[in-house]
PDB file of N, CA and C in Angstrom:
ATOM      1  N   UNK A   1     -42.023  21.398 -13.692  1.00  0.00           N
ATOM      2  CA  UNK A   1     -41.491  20.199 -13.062  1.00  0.00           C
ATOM      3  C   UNK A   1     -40.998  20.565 -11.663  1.00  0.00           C
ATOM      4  N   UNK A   2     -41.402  20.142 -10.703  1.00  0.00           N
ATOM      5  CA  UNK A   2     -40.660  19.721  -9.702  1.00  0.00           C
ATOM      6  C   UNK A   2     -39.560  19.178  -8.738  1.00  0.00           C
ATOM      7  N   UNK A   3     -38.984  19.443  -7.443  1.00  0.00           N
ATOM      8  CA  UNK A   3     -37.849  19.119  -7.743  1.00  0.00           C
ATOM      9  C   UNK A   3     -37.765  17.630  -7.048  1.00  0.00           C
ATOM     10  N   UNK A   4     -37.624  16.587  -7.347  1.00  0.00           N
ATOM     11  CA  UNK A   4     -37.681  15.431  -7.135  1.00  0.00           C
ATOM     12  C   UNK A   4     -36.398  15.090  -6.274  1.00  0.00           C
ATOM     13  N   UNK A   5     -36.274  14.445  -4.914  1.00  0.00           N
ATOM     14  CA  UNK A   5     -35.685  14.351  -3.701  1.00  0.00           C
ATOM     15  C   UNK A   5     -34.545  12.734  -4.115  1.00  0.00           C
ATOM     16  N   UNK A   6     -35.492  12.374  -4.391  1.00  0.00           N
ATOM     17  CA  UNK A   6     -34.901  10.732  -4.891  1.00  0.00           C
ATOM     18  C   UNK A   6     -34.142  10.991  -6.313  1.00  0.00           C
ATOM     19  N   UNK A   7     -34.461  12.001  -7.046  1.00  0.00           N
ATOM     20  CA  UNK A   7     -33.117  12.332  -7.833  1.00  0.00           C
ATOM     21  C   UNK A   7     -33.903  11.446  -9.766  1.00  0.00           C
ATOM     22  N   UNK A   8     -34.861  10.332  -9.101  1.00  0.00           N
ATOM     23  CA  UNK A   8     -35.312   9.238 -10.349  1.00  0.00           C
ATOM     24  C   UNK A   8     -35.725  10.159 -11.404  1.00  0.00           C
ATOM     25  N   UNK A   9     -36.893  11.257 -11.185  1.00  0.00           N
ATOM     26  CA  UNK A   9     -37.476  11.739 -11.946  1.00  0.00           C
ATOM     27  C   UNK A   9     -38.716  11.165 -12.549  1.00  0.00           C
ATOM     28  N   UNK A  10     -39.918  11.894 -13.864  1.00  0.00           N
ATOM     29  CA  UNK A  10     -40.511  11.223 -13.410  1.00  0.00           C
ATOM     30  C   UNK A  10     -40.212  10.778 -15.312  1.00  0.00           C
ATOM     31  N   UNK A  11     -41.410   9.679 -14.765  1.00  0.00           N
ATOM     32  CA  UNK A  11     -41.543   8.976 -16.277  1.00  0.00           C
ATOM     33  C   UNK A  11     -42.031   7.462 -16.288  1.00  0.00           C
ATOM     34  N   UNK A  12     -42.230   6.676 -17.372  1.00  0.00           N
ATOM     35  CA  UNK A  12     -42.514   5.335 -17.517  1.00  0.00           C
ATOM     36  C   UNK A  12     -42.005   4.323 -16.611  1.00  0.00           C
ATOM     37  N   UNK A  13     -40.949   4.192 -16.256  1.00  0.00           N
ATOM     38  CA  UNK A  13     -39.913   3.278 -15.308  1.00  0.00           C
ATOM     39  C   UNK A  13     -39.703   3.948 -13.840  1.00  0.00           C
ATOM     40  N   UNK A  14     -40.961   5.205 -13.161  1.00  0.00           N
ATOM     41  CA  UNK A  14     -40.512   5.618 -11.948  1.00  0.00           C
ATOM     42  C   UNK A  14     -41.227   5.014 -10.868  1.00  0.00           C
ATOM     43  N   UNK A  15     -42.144   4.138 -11.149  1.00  0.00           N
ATOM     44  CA  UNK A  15     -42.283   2.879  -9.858  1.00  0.00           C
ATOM     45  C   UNK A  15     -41.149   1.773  -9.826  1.00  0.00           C
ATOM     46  N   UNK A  16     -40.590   1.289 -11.005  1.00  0.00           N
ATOM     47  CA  UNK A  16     -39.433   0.464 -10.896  1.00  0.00           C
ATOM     48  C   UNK A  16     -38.006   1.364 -10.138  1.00  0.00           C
ATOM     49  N   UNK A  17     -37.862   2.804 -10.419  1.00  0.00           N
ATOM     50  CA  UNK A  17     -36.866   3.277  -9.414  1.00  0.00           C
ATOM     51  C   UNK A  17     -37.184   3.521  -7.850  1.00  0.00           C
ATOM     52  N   UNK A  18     -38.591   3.394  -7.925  1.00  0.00           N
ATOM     53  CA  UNK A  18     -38.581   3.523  -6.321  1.00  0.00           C
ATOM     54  C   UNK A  18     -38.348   2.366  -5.874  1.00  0.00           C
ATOM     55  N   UNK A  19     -39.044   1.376  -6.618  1.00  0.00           N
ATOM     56  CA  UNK A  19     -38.740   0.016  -5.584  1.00  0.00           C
ATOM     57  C   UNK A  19     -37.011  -0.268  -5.618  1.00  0.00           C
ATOM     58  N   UNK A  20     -36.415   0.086  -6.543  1.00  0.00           N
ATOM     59  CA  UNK A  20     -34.626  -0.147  -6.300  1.00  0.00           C
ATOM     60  C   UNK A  20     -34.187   1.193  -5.505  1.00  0.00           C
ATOM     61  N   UNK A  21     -34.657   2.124  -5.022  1.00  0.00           N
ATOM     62  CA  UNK A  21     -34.613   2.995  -4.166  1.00  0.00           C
ATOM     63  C   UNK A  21     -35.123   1.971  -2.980  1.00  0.00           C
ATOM     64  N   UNK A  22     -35.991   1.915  -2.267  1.00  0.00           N
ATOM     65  CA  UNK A  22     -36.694   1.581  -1.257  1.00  0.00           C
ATOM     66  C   UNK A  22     -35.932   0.013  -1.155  1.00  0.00           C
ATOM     67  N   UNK A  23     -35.567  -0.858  -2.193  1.00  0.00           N
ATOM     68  CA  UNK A  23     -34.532  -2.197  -1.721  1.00  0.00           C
ATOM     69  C   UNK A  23     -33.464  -1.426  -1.488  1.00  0.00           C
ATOM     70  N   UNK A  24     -32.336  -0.582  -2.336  1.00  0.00           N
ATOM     71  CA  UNK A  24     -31.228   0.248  -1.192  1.00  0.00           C
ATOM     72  C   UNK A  24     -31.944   0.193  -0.100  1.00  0.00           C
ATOM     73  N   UNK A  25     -32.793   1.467   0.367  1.00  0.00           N
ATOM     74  CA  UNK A  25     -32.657   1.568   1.486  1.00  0.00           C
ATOM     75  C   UNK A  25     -32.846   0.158   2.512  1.00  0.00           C
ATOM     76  N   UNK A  26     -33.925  -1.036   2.116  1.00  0.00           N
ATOM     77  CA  UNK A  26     -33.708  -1.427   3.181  1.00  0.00           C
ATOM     78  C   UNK A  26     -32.882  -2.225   3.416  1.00  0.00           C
ATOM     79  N   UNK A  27     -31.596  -2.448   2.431  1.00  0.00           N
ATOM     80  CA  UNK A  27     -30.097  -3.103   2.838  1.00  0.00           C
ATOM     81  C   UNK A  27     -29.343  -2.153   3.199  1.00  0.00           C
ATOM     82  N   UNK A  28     -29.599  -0.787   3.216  1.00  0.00           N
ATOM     83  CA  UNK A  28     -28.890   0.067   3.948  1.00  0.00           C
ATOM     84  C   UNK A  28     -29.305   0.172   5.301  1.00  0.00           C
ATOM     85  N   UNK A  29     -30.298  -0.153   5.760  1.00  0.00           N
ATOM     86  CA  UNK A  29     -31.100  -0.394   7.114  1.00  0.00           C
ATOM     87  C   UNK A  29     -30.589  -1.854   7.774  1.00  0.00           C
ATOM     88  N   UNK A  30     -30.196  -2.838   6.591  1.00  0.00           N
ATOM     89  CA  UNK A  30     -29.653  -4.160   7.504  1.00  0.00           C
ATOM     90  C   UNK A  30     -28.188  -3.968   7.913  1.00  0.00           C
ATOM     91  N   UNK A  31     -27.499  -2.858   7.374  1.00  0.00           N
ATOM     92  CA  UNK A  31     -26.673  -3.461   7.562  1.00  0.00           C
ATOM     93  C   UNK A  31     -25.990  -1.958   8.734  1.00  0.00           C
ATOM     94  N   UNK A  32     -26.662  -0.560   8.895  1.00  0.00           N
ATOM     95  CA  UNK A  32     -26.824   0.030  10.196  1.00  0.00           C
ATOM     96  C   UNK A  32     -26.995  -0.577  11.109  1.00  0.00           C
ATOM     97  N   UNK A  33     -26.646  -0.279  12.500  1.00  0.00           N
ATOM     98  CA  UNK A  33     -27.346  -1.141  13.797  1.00  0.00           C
ATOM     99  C   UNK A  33     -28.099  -0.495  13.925  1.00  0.00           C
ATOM    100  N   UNK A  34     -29.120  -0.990  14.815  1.00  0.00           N
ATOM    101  CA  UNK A  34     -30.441  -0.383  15.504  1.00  0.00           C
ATOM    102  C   UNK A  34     -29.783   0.920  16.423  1.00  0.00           C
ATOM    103  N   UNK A  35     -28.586   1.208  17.428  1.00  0.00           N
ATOM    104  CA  UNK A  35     -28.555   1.686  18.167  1.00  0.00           C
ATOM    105  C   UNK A  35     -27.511   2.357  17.748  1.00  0.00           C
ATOM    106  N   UNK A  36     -28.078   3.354  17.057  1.00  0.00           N
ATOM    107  CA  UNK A  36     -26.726   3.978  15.712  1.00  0.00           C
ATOM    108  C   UNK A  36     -25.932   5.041  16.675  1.00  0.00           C
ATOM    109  N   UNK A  37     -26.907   5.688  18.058  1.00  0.00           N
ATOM    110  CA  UNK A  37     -26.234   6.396  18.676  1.00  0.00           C
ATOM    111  C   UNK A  37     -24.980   5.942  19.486  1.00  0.00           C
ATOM    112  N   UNK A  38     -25.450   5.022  19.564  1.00  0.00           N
ATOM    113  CA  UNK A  38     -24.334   4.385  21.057  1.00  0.00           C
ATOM    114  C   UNK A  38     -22.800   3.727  20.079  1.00  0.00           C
ATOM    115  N   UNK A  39     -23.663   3.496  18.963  1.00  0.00           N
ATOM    116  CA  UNK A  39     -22.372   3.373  17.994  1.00  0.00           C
ATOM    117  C   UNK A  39     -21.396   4.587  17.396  1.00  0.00           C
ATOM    118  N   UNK A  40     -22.197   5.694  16.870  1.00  0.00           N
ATOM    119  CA  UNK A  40     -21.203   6.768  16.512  1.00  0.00           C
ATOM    120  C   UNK A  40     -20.963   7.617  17.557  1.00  0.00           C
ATOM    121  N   UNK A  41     -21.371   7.694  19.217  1.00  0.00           N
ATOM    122  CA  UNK A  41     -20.995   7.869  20.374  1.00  0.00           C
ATOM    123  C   UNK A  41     -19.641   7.081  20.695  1.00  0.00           C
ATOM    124  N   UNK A  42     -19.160   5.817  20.178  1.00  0.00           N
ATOM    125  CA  UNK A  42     -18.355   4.917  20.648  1.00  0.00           C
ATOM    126  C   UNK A  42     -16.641   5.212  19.648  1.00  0.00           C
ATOM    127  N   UNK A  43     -17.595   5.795  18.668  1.00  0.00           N
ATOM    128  CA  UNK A  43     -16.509   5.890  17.137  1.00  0.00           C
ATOM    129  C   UNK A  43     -15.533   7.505  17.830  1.00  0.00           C
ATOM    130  N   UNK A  44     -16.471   8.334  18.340  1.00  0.00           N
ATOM    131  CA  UNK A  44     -16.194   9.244  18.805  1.00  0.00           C
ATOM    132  C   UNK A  44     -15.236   9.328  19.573  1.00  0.00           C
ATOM    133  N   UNK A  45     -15.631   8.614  20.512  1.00  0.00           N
ATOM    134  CA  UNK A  45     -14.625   8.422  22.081  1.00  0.00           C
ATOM    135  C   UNK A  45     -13.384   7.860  21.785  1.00  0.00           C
ATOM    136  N   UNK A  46     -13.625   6.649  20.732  1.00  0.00           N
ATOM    137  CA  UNK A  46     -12.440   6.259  20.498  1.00  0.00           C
ATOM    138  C   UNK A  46     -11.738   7.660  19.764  1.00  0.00           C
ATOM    139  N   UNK A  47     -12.086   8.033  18.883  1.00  0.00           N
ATOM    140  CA  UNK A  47     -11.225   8.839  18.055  1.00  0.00           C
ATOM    141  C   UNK A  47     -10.520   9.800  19.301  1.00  0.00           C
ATOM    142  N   UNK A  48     -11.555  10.631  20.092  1.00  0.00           N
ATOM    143  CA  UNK A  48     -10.872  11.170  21.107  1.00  0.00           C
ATOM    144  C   UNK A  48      -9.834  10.351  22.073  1.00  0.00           C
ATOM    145  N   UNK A  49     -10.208   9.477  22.184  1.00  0.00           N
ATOM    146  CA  UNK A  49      -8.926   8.690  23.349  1.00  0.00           C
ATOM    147  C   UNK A  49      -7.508   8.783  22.762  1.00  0.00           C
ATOM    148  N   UNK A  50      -7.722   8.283  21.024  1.00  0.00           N
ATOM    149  CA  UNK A  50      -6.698   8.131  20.227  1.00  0.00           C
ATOM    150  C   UNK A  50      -6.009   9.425  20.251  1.00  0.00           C
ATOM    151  N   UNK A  51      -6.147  10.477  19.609  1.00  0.00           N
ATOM    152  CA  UNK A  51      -5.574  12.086  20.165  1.00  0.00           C
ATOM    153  C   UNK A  51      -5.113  12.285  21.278  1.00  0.00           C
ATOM    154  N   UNK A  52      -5.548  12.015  22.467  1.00  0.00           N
ATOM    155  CA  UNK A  52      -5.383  12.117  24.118  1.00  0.00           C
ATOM    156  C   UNK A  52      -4.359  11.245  24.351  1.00  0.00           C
ATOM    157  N   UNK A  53      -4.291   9.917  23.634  1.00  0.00           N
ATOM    158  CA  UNK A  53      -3.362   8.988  23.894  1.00  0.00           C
ATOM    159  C   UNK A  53      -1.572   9.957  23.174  1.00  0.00           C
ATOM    160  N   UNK A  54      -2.020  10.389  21.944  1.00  0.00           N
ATOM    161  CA  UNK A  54      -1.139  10.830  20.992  1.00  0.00           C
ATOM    162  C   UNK A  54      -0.498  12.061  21.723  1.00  0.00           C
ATOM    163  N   UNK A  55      -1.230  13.120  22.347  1.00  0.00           N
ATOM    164  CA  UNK A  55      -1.115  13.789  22.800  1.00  0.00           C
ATOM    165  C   UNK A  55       0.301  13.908  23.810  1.00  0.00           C
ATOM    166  N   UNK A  56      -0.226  12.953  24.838  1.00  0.00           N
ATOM    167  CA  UNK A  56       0.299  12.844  25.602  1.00  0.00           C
ATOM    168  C   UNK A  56       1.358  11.934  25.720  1.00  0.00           C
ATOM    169  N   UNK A  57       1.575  10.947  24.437  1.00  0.00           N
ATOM    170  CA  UNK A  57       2.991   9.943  24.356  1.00  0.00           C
ATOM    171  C   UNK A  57       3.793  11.885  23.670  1.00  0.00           C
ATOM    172  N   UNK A  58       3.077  12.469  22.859  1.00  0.00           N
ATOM    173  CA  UNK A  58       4.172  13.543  22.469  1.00  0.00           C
ATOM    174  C   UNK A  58       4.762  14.781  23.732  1.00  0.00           C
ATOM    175  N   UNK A  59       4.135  14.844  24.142  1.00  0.00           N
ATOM    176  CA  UNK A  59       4.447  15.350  25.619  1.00  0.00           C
ATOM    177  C   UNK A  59       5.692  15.157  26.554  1.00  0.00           C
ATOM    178  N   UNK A  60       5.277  13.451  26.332  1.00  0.00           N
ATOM    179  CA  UNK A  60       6.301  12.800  27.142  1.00  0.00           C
ATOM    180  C   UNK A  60       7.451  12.863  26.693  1.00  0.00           C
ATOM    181  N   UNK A  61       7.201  12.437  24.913  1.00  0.00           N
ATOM    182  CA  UNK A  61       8.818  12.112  24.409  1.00  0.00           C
ATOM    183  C   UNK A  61       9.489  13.815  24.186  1.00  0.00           C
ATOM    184  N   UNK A  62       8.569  14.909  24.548  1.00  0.00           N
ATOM    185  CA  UNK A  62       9.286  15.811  24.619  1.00  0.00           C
ATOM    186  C   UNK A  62      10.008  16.387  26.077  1.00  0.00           C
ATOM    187  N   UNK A  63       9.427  16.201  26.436  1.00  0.00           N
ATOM    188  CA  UNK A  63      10.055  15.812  28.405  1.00  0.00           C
ATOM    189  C   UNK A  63      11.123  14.776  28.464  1.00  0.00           C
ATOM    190  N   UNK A  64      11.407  14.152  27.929  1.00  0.00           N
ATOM    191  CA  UNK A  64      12.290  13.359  27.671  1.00  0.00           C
ATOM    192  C   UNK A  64      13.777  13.612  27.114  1.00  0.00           C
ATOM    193  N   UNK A  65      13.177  14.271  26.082  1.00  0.00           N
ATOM    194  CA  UNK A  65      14.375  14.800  25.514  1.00  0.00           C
ATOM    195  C   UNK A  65      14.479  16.366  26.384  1.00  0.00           C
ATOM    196  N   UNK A  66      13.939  16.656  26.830  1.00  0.00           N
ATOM    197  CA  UNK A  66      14.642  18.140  27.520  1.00  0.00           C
ATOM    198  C   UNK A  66      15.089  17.586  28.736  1.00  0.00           C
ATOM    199  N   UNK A  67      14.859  16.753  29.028  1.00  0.00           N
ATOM    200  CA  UNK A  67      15.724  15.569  29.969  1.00  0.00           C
ATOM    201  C   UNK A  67      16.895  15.619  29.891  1.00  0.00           C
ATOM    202  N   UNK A  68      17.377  15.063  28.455  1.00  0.00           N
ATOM    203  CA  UNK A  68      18.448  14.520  28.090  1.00  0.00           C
ATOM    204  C   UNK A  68      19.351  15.419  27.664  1.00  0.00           C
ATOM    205  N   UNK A  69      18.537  16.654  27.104  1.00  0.00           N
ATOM    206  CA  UNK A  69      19.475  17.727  27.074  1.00  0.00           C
ATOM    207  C   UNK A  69      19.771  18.834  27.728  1.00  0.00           C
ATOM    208  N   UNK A  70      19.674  18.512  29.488  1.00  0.00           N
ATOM    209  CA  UNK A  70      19.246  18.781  30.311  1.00  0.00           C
ATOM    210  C   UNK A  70      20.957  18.409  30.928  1.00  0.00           C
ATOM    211  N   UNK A  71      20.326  16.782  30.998  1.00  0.00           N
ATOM    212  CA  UNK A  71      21.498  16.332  31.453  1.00  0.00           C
ATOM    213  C   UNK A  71      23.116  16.034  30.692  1.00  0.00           C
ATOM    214  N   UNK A  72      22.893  16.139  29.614  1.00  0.00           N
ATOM    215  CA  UNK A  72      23.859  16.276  28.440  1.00  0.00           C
ATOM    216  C   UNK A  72      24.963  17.540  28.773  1.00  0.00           C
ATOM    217  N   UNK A  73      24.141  18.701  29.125  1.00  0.00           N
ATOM    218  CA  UNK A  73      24.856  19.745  29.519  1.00  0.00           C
ATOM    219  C   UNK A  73      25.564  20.003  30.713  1.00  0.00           C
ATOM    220  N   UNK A  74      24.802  19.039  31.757  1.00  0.00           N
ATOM    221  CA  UNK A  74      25.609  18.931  33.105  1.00  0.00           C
ATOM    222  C   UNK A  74      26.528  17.787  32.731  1.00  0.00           C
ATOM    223  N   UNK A  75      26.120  16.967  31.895  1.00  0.00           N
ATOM    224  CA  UNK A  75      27.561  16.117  31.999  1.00  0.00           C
ATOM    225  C   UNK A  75      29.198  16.966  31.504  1.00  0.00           C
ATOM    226  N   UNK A  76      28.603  17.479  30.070  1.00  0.00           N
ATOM    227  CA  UNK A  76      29.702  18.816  29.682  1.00  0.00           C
ATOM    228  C   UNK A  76      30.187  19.966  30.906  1.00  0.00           C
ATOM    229  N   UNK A  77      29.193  20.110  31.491  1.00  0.00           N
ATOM    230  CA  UNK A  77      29.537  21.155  32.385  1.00  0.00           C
ATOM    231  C   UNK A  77      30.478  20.420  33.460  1.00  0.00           C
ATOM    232  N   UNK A  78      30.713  19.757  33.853  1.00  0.00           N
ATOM    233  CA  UNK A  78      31.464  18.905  34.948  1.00  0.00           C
ATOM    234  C   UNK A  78      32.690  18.221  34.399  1.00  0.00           C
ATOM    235  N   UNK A  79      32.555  18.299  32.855  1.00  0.00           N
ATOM    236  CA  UNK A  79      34.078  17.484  32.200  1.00  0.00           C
ATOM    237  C   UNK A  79      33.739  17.913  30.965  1.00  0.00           C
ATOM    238  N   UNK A  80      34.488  19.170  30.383  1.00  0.00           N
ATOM    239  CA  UNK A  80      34.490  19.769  28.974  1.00  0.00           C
ATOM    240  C   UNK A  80      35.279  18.504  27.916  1.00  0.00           C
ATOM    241  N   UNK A  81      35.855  17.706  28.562  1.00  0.00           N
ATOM    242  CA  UNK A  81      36.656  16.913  27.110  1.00  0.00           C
ATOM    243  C   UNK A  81      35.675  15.673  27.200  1.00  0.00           C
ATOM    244  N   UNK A  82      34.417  15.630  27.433  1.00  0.00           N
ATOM    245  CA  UNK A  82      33.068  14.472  26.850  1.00  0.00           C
ATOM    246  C   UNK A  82      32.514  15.109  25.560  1.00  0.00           C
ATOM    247  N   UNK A  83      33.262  17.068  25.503  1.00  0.00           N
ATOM    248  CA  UNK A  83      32.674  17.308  23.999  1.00  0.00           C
ATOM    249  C   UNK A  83      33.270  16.734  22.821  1.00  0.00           C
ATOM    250  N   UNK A  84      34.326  16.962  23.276  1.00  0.00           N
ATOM    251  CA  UNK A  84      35.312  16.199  22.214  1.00  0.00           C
ATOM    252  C   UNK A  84      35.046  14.910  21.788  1.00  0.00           C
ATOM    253  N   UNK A  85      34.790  13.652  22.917  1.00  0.00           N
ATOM    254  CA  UNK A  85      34.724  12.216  22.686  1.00  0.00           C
ATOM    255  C   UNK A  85      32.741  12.149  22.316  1.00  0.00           C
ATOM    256  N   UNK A  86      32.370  13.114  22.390  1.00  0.00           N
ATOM    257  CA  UNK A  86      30.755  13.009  21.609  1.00  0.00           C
ATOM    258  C   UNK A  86      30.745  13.409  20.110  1.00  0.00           C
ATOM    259  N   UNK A  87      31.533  14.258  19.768  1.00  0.00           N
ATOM    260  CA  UNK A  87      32.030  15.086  19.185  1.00  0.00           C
ATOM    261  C   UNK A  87      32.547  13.907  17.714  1.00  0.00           C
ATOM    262  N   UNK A  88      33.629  13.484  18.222  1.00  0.00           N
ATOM    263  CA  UNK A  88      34.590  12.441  17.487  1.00  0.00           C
ATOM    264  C   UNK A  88      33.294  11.277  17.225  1.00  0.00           C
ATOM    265  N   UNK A  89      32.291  11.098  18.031  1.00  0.00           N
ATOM    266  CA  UNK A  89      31.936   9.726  17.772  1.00  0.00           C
ATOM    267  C   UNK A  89      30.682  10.343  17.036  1.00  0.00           C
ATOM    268  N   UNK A  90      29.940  11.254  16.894  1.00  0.00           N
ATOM    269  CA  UNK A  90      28.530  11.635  16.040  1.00  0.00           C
ATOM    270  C   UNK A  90      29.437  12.016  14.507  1.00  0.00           C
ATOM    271  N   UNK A  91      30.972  12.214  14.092  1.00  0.00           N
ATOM    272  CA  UNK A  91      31.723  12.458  13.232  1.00  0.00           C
ATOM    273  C   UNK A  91      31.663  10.800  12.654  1.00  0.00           C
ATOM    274  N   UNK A  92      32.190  10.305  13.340  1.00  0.00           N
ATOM    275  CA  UNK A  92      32.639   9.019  12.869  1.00  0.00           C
ATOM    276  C   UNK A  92      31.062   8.609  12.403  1.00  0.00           C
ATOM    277  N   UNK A  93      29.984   8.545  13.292  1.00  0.00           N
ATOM    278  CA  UNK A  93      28.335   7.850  12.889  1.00  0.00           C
ATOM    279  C   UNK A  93      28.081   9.045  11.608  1.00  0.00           C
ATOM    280  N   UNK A  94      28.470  10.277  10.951  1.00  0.00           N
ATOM    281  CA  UNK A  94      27.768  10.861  10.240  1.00  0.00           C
ATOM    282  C   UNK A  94      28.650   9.775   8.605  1.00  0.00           C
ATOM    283  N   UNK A  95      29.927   9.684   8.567  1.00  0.00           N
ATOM    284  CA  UNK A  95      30.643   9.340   7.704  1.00  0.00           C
ATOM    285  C   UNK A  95      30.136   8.425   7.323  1.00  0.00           C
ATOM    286  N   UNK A  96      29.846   7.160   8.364  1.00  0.00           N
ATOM    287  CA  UNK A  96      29.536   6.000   8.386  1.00  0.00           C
ATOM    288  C   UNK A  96      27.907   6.077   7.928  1.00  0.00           C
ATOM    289  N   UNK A  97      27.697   7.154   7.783  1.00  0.00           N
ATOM    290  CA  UNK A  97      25.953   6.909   7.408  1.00  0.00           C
ATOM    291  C   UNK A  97      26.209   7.593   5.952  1.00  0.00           C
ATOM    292  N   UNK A  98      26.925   7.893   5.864  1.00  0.00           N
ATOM    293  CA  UNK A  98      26.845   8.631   4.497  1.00  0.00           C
ATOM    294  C   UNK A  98      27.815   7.892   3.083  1.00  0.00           C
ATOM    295  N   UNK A  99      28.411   6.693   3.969  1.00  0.00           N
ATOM    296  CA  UNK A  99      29.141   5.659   2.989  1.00  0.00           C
ATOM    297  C   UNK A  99      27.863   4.392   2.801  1.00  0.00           C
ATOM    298  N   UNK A 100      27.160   4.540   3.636  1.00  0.00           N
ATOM    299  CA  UNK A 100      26.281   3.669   3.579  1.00  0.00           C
ATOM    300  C   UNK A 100      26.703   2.067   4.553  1.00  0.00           C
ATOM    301  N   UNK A 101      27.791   2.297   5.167  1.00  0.00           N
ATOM    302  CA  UNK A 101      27.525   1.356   6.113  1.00  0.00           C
ATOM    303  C   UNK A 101      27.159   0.607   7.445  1.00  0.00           C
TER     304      UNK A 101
END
């Protein structure tokens, strides 16, 4: 025996599996576009833009925050008792998150 590609095999009923082979395929053919390149060319780009986009919002929001803790430290550095009143108020928001209100 041979090794059969279409998987049917052979026997009494293997013209009836080709023709339900060969109808798959050609509703698998209606419902591909004709211009399959320009389509999974398009699926592509998007996927890449999407990464590039991702990329670079993470970039930012990390520039951002070295920003902030950038400037966080010059604010401390210019008036040591803003540690205290940051200090007192991330105390008070931890309590308050942990009573649940």
């Amino acid at each position: 025996m041979f090794f059969d590609p279409t998987g049917f095999g052979s026997g009494e009923n293997q013209s009836y599996k080709h023709s339900m082979f060969n109808e798959t395929l050609a509703a698998l053919e209606s419902i591909i576009p004709e211009n399959w390149n320009l389509t999974s060319g398009s699926a592509v780009m998007f996927v890449l833009g999407i990464a590039l986009v991702a990329f670079i919002i993470r970039k930012l929001l990390s520039a951002a925050l070295l920003a902030a803790a950038i400037v966080a430290g010059w604010m401390v550095w210019n008036d040591p008792s803003l540690l205290d009143s940051w200090g007192d108020t991330a105390h008070r928001l931890l309590n308050d998150w942990e009573q649940g209100e």
